[in-house]
C-alpha atoms as a PDB file:
ATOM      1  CA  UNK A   1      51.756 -53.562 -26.281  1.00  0.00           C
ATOM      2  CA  UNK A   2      51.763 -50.171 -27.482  1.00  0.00           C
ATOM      3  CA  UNK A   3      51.443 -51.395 -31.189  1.00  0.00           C
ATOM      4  CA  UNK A   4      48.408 -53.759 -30.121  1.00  0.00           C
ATOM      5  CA  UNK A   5      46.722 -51.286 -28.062  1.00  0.00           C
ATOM      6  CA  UNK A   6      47.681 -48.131 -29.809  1.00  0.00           C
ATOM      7  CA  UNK A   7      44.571 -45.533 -28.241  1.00  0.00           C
ATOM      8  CA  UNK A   8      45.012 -46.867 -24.872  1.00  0.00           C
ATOM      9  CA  UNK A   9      48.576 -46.822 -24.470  1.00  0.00           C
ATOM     10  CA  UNK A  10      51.039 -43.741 -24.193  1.00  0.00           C
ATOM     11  CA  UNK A  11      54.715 -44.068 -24.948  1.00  0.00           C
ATOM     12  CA  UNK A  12      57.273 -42.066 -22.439  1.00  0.00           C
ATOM     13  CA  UNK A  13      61.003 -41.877 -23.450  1.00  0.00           C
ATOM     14  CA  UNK A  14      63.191 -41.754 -20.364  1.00  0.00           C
ATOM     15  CA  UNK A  15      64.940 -38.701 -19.631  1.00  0.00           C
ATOM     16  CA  UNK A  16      62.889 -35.912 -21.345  1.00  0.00           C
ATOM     17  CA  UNK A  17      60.929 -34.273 -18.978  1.00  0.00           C
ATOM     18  CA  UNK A  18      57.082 -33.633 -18.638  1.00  0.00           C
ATOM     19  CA  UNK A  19      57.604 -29.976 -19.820  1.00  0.00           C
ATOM     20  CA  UNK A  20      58.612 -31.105 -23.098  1.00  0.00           C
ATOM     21  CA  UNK A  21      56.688 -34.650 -23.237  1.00  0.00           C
ATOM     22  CA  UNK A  22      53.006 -34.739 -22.699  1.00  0.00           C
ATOM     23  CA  UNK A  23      52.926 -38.405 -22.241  1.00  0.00           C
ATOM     24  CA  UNK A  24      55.177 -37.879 -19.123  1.00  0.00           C
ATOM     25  CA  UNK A  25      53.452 -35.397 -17.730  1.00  0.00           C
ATOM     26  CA  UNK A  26      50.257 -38.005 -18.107  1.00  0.00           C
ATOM     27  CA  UNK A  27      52.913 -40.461 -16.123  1.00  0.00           C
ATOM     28  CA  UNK A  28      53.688 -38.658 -13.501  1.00  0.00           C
ATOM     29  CA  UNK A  29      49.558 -37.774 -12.952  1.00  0.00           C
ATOM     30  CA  UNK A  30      49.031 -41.285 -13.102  1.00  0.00           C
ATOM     31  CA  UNK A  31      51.647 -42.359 -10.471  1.00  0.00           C
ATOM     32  CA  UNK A  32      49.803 -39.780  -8.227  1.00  0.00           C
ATOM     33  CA  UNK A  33      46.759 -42.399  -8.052  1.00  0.00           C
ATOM     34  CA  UNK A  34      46.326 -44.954  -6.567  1.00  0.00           C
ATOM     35  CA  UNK A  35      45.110 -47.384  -9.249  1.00  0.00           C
ATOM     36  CA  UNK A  36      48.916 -46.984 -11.024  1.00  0.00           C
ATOM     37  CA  UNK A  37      50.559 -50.347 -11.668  1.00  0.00           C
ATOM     38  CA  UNK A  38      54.274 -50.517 -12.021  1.00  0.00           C
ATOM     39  CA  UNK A  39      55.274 -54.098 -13.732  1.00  0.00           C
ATOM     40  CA  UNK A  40      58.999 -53.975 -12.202  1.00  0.00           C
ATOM     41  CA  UNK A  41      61.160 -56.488  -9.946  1.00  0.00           C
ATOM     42  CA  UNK A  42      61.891 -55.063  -7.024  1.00  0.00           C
ATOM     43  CA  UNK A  43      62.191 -56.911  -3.415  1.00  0.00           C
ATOM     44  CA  UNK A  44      59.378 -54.784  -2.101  1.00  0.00           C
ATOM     45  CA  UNK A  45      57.253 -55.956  -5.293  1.00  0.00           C
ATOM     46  CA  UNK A  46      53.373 -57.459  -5.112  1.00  0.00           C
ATOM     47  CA  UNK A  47      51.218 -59.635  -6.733  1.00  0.00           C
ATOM     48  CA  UNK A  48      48.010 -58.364  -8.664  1.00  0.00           C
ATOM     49  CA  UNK A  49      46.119 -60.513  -6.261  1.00  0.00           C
ATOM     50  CA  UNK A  50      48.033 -58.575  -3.122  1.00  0.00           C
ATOM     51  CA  UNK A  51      47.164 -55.705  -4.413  1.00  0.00           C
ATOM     52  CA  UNK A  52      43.460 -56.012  -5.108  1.00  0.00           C
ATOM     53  CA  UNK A  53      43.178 -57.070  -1.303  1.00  0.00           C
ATOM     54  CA  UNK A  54      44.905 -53.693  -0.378  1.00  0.00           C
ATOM     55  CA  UNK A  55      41.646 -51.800   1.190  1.00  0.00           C
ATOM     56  CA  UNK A  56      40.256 -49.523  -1.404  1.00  0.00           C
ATOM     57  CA  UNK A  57      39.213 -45.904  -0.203  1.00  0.00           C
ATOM     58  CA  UNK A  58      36.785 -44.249  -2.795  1.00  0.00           C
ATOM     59  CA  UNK A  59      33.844 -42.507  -0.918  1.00  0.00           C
ATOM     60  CA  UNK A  60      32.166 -42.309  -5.070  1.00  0.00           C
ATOM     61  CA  UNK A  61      33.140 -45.519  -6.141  1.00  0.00           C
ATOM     62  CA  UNK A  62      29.847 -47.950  -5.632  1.00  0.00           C
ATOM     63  CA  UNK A  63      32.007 -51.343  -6.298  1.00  0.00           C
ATOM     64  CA  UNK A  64      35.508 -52.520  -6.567  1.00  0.00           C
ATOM     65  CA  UNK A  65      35.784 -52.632 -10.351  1.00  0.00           C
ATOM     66  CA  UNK A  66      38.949 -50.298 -10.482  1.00  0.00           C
ATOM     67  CA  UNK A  67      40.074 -49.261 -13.411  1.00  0.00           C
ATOM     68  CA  UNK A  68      44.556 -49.421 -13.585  1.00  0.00           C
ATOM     69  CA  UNK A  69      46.764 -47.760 -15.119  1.00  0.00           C
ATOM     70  CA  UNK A  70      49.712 -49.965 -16.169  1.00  0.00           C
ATOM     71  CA  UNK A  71      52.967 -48.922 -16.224  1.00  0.00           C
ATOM     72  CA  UNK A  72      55.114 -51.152 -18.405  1.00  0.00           C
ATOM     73  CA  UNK A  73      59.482 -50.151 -18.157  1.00  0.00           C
ATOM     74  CA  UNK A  74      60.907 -50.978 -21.156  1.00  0.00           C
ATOM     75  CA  UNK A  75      65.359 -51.176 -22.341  1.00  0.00           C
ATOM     76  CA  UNK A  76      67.819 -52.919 -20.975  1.00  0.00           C
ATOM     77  CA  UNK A  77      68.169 -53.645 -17.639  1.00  0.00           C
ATOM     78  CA  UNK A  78      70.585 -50.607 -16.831  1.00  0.00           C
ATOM     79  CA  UNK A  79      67.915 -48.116 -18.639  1.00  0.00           C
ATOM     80  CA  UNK A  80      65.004 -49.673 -16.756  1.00  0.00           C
ATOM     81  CA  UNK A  81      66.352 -49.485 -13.199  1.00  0.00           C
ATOM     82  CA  UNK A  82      67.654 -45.763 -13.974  1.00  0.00           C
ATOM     83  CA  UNK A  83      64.278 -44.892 -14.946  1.00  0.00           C
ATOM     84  CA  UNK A  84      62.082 -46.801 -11.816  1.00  0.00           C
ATOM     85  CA  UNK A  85      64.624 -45.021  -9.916  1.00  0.00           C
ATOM     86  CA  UNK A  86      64.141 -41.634 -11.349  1.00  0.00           C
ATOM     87  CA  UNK A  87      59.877 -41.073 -11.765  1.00  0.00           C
ATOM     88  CA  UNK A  88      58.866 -43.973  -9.476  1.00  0.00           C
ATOM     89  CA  UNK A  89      60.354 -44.437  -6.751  1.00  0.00           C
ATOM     90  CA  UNK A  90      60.213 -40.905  -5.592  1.00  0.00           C
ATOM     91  CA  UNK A  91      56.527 -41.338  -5.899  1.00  0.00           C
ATOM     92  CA  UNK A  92      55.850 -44.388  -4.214  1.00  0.00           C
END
């Protein structure tokens, strides 16, 4: 993804933290919003579709063309839960 979409995507390496990595400083922002998509199994995980019936609250937004930011996790199973369970969770 990140090679096919270079200016649009951001990599983040696990474990370094936004003082010393811009691009997860730009993660945690993101997860702040409310447009953030995590792609991640989890029990308590939705569908796209559940999650564009969610009610959207934007007092300056004239239509429901959101824009989302897509958070893909990417390593090995182990590295991927450790790192859900580190910057996402705690936001969610």
């Amino acid at each position: 993804i990140l090679a096919a979409f270079p200016d649009q995507c951001q990599l983040v390496v696990g474990g370094i933290g936004p003082e010393y990595q811009e691009s997860m400083a730009k993660l945690m922002d993101a997860m702040q919003d409310n447009n953030s998509l995590v792609l991640f199994p989890d029990e308590n995980a939705l569908t796209f579709q559940d999650m564009m019936e969610v009610p959207y609250d934007d007092s300056e937004a004239e239509s429901d063309d959101r824009q989302w930011d897509v958070i893909v996790i990417d390593g090995t199973w182990s590295q991927a839960r450790k790192m859900y369970a580190r910057y996402i969770l705690p936001v969610l």
